[in-house]
Each structure stands twice: as structure tokens, then as C-alpha cells.
Protein backbone atom coordinates (compact mmCIF):
# COMPACT_ATOMS: atom_id res chain seq x y z
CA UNK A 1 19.32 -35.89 14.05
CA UNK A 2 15.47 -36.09 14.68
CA UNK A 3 13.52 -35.30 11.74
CA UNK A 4 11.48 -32.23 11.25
CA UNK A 5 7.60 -32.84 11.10
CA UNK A 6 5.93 -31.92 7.97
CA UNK A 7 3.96 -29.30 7.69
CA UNK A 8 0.37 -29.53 6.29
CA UNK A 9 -0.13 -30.31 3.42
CA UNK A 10 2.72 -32.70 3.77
CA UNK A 11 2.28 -35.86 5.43
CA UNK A 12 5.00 -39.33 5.28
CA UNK A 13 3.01 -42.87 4.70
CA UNK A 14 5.57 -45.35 4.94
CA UNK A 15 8.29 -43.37 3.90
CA UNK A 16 6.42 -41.67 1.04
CA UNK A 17 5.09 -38.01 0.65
CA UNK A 18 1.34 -37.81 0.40
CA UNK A 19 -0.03 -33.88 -0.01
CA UNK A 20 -3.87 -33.57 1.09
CA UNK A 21 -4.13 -36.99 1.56
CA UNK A 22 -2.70 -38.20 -1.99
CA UNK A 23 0.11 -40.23 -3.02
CA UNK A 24 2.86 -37.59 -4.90
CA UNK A 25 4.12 -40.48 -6.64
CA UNK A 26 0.57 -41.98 -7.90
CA UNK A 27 -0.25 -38.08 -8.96
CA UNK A 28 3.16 -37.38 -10.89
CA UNK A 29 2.99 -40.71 -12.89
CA UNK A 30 -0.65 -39.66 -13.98
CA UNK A 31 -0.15 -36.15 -14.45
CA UNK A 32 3.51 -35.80 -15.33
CA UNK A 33 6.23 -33.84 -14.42
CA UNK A 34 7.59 -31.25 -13.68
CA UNK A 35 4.08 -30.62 -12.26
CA UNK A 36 2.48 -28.08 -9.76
CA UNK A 37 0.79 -29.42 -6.91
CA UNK A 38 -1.45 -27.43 -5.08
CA UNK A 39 -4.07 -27.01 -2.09
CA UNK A 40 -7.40 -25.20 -2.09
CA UNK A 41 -7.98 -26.01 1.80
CA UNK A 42 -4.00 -24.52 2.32
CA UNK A 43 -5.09 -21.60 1.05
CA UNK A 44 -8.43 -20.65 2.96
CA UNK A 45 -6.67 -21.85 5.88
CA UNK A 46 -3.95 -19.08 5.76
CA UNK A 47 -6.04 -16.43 4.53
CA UNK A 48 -8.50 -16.83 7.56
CA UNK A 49 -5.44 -17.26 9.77
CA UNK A 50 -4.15 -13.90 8.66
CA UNK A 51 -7.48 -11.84 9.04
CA UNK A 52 -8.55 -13.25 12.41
CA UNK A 53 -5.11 -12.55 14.11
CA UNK A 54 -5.74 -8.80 12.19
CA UNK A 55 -9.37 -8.45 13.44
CA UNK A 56 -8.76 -9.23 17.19
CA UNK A 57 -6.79 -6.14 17.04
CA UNK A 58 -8.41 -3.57 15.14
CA UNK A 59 -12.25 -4.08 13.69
CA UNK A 60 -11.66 -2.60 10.26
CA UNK A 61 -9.08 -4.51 8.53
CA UNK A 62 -9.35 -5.54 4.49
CA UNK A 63 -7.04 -8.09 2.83
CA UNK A 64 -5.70 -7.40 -0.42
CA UNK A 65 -4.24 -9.97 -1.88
CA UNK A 66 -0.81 -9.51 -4.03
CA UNK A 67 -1.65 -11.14 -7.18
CA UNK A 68 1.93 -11.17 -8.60
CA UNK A 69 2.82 -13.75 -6.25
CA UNK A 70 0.22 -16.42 -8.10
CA UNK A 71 -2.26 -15.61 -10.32
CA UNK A 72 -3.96 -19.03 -11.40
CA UNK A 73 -7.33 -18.00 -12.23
CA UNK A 74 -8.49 -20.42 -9.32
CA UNK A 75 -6.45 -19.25 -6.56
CA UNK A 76 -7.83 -15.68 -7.62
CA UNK A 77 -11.75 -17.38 -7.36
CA UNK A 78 -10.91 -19.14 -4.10
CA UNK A 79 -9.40 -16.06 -2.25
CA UNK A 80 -12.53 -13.61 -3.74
CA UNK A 81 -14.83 -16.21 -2.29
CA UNK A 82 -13.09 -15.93 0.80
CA UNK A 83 -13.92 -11.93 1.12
CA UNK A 84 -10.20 -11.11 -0.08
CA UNK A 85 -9.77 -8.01 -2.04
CA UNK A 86 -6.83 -8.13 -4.70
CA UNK A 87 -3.82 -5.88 -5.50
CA UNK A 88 -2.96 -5.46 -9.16
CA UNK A 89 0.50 -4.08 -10.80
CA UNK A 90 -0.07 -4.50 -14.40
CA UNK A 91 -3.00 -4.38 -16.66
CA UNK A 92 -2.86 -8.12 -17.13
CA UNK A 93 -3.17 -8.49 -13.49
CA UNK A 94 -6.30 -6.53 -13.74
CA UNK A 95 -7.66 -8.33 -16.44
CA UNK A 96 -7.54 -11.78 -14.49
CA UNK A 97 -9.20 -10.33 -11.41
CA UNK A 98 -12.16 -8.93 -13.09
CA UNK A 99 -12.49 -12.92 -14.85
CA UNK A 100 -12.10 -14.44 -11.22
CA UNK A 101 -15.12 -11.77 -10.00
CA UNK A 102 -13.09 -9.04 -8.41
CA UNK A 103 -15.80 -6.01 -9.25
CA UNK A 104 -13.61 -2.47 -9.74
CA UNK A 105 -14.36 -1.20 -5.98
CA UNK A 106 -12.11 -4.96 -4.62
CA UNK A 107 -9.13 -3.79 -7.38
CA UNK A 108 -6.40 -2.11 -6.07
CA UNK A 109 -3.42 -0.78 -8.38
CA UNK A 110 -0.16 -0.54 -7.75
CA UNK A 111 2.38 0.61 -9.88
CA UNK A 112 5.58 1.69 -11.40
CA UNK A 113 6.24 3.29 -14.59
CA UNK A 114 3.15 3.13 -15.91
CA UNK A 115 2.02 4.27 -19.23
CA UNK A 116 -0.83 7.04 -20.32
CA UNK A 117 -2.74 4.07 -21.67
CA UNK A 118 -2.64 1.78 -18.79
CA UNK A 119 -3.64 4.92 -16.79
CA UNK A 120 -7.00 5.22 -18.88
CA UNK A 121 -7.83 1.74 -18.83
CA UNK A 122 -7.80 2.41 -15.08
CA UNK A 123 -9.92 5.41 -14.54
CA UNK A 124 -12.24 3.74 -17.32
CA UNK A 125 -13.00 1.12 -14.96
CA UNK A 126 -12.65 3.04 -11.96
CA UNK A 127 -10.19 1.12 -9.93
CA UNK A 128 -8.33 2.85 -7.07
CA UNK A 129 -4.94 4.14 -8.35
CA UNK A 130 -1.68 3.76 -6.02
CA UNK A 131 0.33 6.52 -7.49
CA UNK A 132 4.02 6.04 -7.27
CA UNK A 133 5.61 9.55 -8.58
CA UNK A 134 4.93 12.86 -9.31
CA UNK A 135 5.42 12.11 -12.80
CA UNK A 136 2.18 9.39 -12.73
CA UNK A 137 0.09 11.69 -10.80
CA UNK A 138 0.55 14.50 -13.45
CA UNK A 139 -0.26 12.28 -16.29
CA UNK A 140 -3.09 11.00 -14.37
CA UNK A 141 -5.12 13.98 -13.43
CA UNK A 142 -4.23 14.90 -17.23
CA UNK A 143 -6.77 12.20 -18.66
CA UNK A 144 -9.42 12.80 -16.32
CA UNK A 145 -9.87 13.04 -12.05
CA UNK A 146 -10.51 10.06 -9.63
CA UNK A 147 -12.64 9.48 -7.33
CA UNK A 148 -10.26 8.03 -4.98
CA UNK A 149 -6.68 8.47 -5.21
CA UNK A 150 -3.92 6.70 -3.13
CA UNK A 151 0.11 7.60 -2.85
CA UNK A 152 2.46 5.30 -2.43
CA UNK A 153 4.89 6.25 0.19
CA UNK A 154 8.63 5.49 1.03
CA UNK A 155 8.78 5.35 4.69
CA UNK A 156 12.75 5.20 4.14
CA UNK A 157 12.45 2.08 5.77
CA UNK A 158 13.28 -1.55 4.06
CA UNK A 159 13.10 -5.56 4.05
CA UNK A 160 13.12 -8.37 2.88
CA UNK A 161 14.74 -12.01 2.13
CA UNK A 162 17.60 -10.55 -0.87
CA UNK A 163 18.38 -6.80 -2.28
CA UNK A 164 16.27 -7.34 -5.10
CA UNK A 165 12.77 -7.85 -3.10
CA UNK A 166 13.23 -4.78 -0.37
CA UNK A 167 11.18 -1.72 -1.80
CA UNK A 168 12.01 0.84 0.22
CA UNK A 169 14.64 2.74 1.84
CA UNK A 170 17.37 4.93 0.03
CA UNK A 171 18.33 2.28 -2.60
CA UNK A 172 14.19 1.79 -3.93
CA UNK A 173 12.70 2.94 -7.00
CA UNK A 174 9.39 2.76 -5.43
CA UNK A 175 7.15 5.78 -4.02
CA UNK A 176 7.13 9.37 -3.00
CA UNK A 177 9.65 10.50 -0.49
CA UNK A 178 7.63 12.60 2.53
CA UNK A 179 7.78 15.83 1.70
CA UNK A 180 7.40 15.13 -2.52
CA UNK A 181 3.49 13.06 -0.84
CA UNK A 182 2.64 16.34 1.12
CA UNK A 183 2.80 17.97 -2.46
CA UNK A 184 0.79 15.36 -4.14
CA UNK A 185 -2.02 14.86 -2.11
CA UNK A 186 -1.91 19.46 -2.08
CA UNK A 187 -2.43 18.96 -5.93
CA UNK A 188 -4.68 15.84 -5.84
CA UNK A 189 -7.15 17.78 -3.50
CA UNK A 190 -7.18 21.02 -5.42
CA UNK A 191 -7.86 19.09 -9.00
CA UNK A 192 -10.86 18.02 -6.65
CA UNK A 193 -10.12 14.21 -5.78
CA UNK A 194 -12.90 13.74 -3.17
CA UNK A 195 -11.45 10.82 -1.57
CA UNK A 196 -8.13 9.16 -0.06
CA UNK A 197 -5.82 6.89 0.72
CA UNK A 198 -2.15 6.30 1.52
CA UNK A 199 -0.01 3.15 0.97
CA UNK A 200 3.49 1.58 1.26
CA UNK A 201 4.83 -1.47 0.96
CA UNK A 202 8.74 -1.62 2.24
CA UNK A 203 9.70 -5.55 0.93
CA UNK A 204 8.87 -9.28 0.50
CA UNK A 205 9.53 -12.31 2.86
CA UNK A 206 9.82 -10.69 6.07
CA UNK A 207 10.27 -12.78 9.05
CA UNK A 208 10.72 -9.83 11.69
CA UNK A 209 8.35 -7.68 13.40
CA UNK A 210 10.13 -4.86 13.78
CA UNK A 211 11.06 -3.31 9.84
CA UNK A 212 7.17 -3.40 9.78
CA UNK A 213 6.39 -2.01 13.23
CA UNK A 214 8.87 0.93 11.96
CA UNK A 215 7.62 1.44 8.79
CA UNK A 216 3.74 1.56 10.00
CA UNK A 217 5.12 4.22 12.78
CA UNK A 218 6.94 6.24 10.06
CA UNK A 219 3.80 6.20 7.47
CA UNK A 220 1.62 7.13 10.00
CA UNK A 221 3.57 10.32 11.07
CA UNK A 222 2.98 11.30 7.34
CA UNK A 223 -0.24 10.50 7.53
CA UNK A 224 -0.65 12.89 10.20
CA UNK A 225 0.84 15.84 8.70
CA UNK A 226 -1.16 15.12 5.45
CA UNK A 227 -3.91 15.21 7.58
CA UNK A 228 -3.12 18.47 9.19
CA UNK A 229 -1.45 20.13 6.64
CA UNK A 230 -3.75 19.46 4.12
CA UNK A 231 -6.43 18.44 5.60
CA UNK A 232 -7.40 14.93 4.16
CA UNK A 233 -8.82 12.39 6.30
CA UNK A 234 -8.29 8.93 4.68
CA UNK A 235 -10.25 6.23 4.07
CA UNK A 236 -7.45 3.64 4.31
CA UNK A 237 -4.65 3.33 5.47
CA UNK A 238 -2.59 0.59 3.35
CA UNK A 239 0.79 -1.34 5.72
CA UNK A 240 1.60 -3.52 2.24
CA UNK A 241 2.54 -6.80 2.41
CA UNK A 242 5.64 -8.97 2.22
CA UNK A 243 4.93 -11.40 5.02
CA UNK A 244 7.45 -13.95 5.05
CA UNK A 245 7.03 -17.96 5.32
CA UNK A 246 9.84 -20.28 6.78
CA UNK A 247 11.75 -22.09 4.12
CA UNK A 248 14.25 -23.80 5.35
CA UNK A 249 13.29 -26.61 8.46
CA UNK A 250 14.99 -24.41 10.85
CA UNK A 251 13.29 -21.66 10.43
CA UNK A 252 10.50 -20.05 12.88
CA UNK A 253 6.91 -19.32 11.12
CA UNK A 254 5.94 -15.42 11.65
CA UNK A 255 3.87 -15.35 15.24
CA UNK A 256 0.80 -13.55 14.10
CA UNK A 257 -0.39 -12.94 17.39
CA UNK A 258 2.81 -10.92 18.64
CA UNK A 259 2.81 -9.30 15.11
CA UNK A 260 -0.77 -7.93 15.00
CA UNK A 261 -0.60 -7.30 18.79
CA UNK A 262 2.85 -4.66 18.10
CA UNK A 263 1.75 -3.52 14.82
CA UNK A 264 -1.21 -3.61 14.40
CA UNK A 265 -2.39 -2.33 17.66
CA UNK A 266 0.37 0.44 17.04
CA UNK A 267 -1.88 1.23 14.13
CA UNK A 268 -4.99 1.50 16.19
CA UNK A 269 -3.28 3.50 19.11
CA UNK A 270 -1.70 6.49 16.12
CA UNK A 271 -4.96 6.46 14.53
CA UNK A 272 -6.96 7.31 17.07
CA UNK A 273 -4.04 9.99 19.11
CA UNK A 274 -3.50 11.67 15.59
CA UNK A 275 -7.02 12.56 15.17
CA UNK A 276 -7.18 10.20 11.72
CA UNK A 277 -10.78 8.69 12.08
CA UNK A 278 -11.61 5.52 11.66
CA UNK A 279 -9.86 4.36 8.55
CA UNK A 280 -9.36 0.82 6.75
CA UNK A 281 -6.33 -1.23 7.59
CA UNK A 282 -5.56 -2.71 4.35
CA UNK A 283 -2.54 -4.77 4.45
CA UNK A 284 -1.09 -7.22 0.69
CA UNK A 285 -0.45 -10.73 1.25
CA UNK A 286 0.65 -12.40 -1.09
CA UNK A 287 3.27 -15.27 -0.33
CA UNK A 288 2.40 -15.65 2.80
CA UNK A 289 -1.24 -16.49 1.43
CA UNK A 290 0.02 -19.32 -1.56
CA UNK A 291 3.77 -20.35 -1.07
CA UNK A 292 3.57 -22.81 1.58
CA UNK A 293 -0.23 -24.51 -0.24
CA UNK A 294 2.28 -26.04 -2.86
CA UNK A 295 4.88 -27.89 -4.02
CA UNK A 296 7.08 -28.73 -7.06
CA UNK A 297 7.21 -32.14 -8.27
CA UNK A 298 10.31 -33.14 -10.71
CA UNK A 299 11.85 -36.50 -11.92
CA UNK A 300 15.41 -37.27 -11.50
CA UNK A 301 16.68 -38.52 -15.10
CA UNK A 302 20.42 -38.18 -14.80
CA UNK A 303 22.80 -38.75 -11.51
CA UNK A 304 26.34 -37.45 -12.50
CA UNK A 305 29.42 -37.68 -10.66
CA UNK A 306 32.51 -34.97 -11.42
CA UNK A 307 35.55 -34.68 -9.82
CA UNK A 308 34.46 -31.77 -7.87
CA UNK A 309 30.69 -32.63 -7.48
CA UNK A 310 27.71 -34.98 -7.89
CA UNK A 311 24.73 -33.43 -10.23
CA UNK A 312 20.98 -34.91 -9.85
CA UNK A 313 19.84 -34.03 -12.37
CA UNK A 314 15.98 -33.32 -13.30
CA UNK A 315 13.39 -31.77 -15.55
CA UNK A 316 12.57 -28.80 -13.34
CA UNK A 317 15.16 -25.89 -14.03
CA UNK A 318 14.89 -22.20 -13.78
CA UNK A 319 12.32 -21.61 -16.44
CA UNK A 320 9.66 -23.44 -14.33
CA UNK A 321 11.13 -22.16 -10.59
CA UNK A 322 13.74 -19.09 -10.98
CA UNK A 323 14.15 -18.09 -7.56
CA UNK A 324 17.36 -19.77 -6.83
CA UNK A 325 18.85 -18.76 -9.68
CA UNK A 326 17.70 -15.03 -9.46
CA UNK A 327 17.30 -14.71 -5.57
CA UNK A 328 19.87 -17.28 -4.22
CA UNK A 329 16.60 -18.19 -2.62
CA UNK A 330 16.94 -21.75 -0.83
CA UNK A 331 13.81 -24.32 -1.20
CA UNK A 332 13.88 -27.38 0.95
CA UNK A 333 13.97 -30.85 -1.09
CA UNK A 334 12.45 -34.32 -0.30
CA UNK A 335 13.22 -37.19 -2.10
CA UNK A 336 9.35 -38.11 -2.10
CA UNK A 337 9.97 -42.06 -2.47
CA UNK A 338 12.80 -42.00 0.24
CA UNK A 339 11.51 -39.72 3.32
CA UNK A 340 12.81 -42.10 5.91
CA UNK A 341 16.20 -43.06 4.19
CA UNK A 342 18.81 -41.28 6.21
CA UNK A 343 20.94 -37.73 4.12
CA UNK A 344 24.17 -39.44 3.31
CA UNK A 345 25.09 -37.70 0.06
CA UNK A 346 25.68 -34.24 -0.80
CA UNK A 347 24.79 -32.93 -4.42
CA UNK A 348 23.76 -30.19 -6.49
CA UNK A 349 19.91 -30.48 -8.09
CA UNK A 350 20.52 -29.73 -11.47
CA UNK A 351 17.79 -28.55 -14.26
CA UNK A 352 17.68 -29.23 -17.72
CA UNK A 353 18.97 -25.68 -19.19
CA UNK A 354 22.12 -24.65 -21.17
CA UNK A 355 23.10 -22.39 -18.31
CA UNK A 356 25.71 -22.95 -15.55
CA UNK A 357 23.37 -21.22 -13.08
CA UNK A 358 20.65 -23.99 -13.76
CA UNK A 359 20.57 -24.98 -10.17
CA UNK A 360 17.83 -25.28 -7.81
CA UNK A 361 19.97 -26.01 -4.90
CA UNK A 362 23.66 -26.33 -3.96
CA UNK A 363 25.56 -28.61 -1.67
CA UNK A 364 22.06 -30.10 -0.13
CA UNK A 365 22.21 -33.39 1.89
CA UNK A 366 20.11 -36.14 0.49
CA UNK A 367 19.58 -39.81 0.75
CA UNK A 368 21.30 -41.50 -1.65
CA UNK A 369 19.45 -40.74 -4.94
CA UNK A 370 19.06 -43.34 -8.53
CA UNK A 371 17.52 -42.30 -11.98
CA UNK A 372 13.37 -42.44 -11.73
CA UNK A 373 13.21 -40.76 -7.37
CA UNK A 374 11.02 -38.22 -7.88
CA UNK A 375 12.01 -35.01 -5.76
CA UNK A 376 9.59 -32.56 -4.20
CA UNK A 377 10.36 -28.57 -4.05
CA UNK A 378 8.61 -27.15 -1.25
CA UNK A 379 6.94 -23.91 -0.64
CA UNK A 380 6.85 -23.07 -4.47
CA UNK A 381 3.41 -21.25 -4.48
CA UNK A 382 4.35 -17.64 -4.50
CA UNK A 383 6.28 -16.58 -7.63
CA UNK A 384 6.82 -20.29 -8.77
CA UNK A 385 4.71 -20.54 -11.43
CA UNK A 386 3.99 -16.75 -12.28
CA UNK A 387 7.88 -16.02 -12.82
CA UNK A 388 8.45 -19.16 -15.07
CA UNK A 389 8.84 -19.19 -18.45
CA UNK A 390 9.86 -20.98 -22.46
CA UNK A 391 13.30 -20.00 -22.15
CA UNK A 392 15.03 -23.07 -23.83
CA UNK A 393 12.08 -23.10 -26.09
CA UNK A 394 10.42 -25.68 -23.01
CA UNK A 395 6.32 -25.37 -22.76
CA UNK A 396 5.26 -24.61 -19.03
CA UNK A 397 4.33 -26.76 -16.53
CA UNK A 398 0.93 -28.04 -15.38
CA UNK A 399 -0.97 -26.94 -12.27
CA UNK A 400 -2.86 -29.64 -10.48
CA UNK A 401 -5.13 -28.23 -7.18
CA UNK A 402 -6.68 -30.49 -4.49
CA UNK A 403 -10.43 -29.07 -4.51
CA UNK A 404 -12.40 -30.84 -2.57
CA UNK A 405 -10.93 -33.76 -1.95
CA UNK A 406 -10.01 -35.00 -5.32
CA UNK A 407 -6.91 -33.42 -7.98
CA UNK A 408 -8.27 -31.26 -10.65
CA UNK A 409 -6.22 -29.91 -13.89
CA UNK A 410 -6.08 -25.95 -12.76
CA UNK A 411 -3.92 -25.34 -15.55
CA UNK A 412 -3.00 -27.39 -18.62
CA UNK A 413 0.68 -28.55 -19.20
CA UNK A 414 2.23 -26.69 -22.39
CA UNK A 415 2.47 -28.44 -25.54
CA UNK A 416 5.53 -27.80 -28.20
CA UNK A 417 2.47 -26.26 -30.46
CA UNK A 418 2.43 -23.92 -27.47
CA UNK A 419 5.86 -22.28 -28.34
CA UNK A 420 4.38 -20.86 -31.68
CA UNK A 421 0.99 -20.15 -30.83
CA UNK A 422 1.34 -15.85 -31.13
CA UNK A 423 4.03 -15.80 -33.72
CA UNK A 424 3.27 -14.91 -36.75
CA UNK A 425 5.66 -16.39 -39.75
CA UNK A 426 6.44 -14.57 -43.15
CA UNK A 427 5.78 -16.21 -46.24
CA UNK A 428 8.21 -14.36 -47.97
CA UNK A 429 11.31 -16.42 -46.98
């Protein structure tokens, strides 16, 4: 079988991986593993991808970027400096936007069960509120009025790559069902919120056009009767994110051409037929923005044969990427010393936690693989680092970012001094 070309900012040299022009190899020795390897140029390359195939369709369009999926201070700095507004869902997620330079009016919020005090904090620093129940918008116009208020709606429509990532649709805990947001924006306008928005988001990794190009129809029927019924014009519109990248080799990247053609100029055509203005299209990438700008270097330290399998294993588990575990979600591996050795072996990658589910893949053809290969993880940008974590009392890994042209420490490897650092121990033992 022919083998797949890498995508940038992959590139083989004599049968070694080199990402943005340096040796993997040459940077894990220096820096480490498991270690975070990412790139700056990746990064303003798919954000301006994104917003030009938006803009040829429809003039008004705002990207707000979904912070949850990475939220290394410098990605945050590189995407404000590329005009990206940013989409928040906790307080800490707030908090590192306003350090990058997001000012209040680029801060979106969305989300779910929040507290009375996180509510506060918000209208404090008057950051546009995606309300998600009844219950939040009570409680909110309780401590004091917005300016701008936005509901989150759930156009009964879902995707996404597993169960746990689609949020909408029957199953979702997310957003107002259509006739409970005709209610709430009734009581936002007569507590006097002056202006509006309306949002949804219906899942994450999304590879098809046509969940979306439902979804946008079904939130912009509400949008109509909002308008009529209540009489709101909007000031944005807001189609979520959940963009999806191809994982595995075989996999087709998202045509953003046909996408924005269909849906976005489906947005454009209901706007303007239901009478709704002019309004923002705001629309929340977030993986497809970071995943594919990075990879996960780890070092093979153990190759163990069973009966029933053969283990590689490494120093990468799921406390530094837990989307296999927790998704089932598949990540292509490259042996990065051995790219043009031919797959002869099959094996399971093992990490280095006291779990049976400690695998990052599963019966994955290889080249034949010794103690000291070092193994690549693509596409490990989005929710890589931001979902890891100590478990097994193991400090995090470093982040190390290609800014122009040279590797630069984004994010300082954990030390074992690390593990203690906000406890607080009792001298009474």
C-alpha cells in the first residue's frame, strides 16, 4: 500500500518526522518526553482558512474561538492577534482570556449549571451571557439586568464523533427547547434587556454538512418567531462550533467551500426572507482551529509480548491524552525514527497507569518497534493537553510551540514539587 502524505506540519527526511522544519527526535531528547509539540504558523493558517471560506459567503461573520479545546495562554494571544473573538464556559476560562487581551465586548459565555457567583463575576465585567435554562435566566436578572443577553437553543438536532460530545437533540442537557426560548427572551425583554442574541451549538467533530445545515435551518425558524412574536431583532446570530478534523489517514478533511456555500449561504438567504436584519454570524471553532497544529511525542520504554497481545509500552497514558480512553477516540501513530519501515506488527500502545484502560490505541499496525523509538500522536491539539491531568500522582507535560521559526517553552514540564504545590498539610499529625 502507498503511503499517505503528511500533512503540514509533518514532513519525512530520510525516514524521520520533522514538524515545522525540526527534527522530532533532536527536540524530544532536548526537551523530554512525553512532550507537546506545537505550531504557531498551523494555527493562523486554519483560522484564516475558516473565516475567508465564511466571508465569501456572507460579509458579517465573527469567529469565536472555543477555548475548552486548548487554552495555552499563547494559543489564546496568537488567535486574539488574529481578530478571533473567544468563547468561555467557566470562570477560569474567562480569567485566561482577559490575560491573553480578550477585552469583555470579544468574551462570550457559555454555560451550564452555573452558580449565582459565577453569574456576578459576569455581569461585573460585562461579558455577553449565553443562558442555558430558565433556571439561569431567573437567577440572572435577579442580581442585576444585561445589556445583551443570548439563549442557548436546542434545535433538537445532534452530532458529533461519540455520544458523549453531541449537545443536542432529545438525549442533551444543553439549552432551551423552542417554545421554553419564546418565554425567555418575553421575560428578558420586559426586565428591559436592550439587546440580543441567540445561540446553539448541536456537537463536536463533525465531518458532515448536513446535521449543521439542519440545525442552522431549525434555529433560524425560531429566530423568526422570536422575532415576530416578540419582536426582537438580534444582533447575532450564533451556528456554534464542532467542526471536525480527519483523524485517521482515510479520512476526508471538511470542504469549506461546499460547507459555507450550503450553510452558510442558507444563513444569508433566511435572514434576509425572515425579515431578521443584518445580524452577526458568529460561529465556535475550536478543534478545528488547534488539533491538527500538534502532536504528542512519547518514548517507548517497555515492548511486551503476552500470549494474547504485544504491549509498547510508553510514558504518555491517559492523564496526559484521555480521549481514547474516554471517547474510544482513534489518533494515528508514527514511529518518528522509522517512517519508511514497512507496518509488520500489530500491538497495543500502552501508557504508564495502573488502569487496564491505559491505552492510547488498540490493534494498530506498526513497524516493528525496540525500547528508545520514539512515537508521535497526531492531531492532539484540541482537548489534549486541557483534559490531562496528575492522576497517578504524574506532573503534566511540557508544551513546546514553533514561533517563528525556532521552539520556545510555551509551558513548563511539571515537577514532583508540582503535586503539592496547593495542599496544605496539618501539623497536628
Amino acid at each position: 500500500m502507498a503511503r499517505k502524505k503528511l500533512r503540514e506540519p509533518l514532513e519525512e527526511r530520510k525516514g524521520s518526522l520533522y514538524f515545522d522544519g525540526f527534527s522530532v527526535k533532536e527536540l524530544a531528547e532536548k526537551y523530554d518526553t512525553p512532550l507537546y509539540l506545537m505550531s504557531e504558523k498551523r494555527i493562523r493558517d486554519n483560522y484564516n482558512r475558516l473565516y475567508e471560506a465564511l466571508v465569501n459567503n456572507y460579509k458579517y461573520v465573527r469567529l469565536y474561538y472555543a477555548a475548552k479545546a486548548n487554552t495555552n495562554l499563547n494559543v489564546l494571544r496568537i488567535l486574539h492577534s488574529q481578530g478571533a473573538y473567544i468563547d468561555t464556559v467557566s470562570p477560569g476560562e474567562v480569567f485566561l482570556a482577559l490575560s491573553a487581551g480578550f477585552t469583555p465586548d470579544r468574551i462570550m459565555y457559555t454555560g451550564t449549571s452555573v452558580r449565582n457567583d459565577e453569574l456576578k463575576m459576569l455581569l461585573d465585567a460585562n461579558i455577553t451571557i449565553n443562558i442555558d435554562s430558565q433556571s439561569e435566566l431567573d437567577r440572572l436578572l435577579k442580581i442585576s439586568v444585561p445589556q445583551i443577553l443570548s439563549v442557548r437553543v436546542n434545535p433538537e438536532v445532534g452530532a458529533g464523533h461519540h455520544s458523549h460530545c453531541i449537545t443536542a437533540g432529545a438525549e442533551s442537557k444543553f439549552g432551551l427547547w423552542e417554545e421554553e426560548v419564546i418565554q425567555a427572551y418575553a421575560i428578558a425583554q420586559r426586565a428591559r434587556v436592550g439587546r440580543f442574541g441567540i445561540h446553539m451549538h448541536i456537537g463536536s467533530g463533525i465531518l458532515d454538512t448536513e446535521p449543521y445545515f439542519l440545525a442552522v435551518a431549525k434555529l433560524l425558524d425560531i429566530a423568526k418567531r422570536v422575532h415576530k412574536e416578540v419582536g426582537i431583532d438580534f444582533e447575532f446570530i450564533d451556528i456554534g462550533g464542532g467542526l471536525g478534523i480527519p483523524y485517521k489517514p482515510e479520512d476526508k478533511e471538511l470542504d469549506l467551500t461546499a460547507f459555507s456555500k450550503r450553510v452558510v449561504t442558507l444563513f444569508k438567504n433566511k435572514v434576509k426572507e425572515y425579515g431578521l436584519g443584518k445580524p452577526f454570524l458568529f460561529m465556535e471553532p475550536g478543534r478545528y482551529l488547534v488539533c491538527d497544529s500538534t502532536i504528542l511525542l512519547t518514548s517507548v520504554n517497555t515492548v511486551k509480548v503476552t500470549p494474547v497481545h504485544k504491549y509498547v509500552g510508553v510514558d504518555a497514558g491517559f492523564n496526559t491524552l484521555i480521549r481514547p480512553t474516554m471517547y474510544d477516540s482513534y489518533h494515528h501513530i508514527l514511529v518518528a525514527n522509522k517512517l519508511n519501515e514497512t507496518n509488520k506488527e500489530t500491538y497495543n500502545i500502552a501508557g504508564p497507569i495502573c488502569e487496564s484502560g491505559d491505552l492510547l490505541a488498540r490493534d494498530r499496525q506498526l513497524p516493528e518497534i525496540q525500547e528508545g523509538d520514539l512515537l508521535a500522536i497526531l492531531n492532539a491539539g484540541a482537548y489534549g493537553f486541557s483534559m490531562s491531568s496528575q492522576y497517578n500522582s504524574r506532573p503534566r507535560a511540557s508544551e513546546i510551540m514553533i514561533m517563528g521559526g525556532k521552539p520556545v517553552v510555551v509551558r513548563e514540564r511539571e515537577q514532583l514539587k508540582d503535586l503539592i504545590a496547593a495542599q496544605r498539610i496539618q501539623s497536628d499529625f
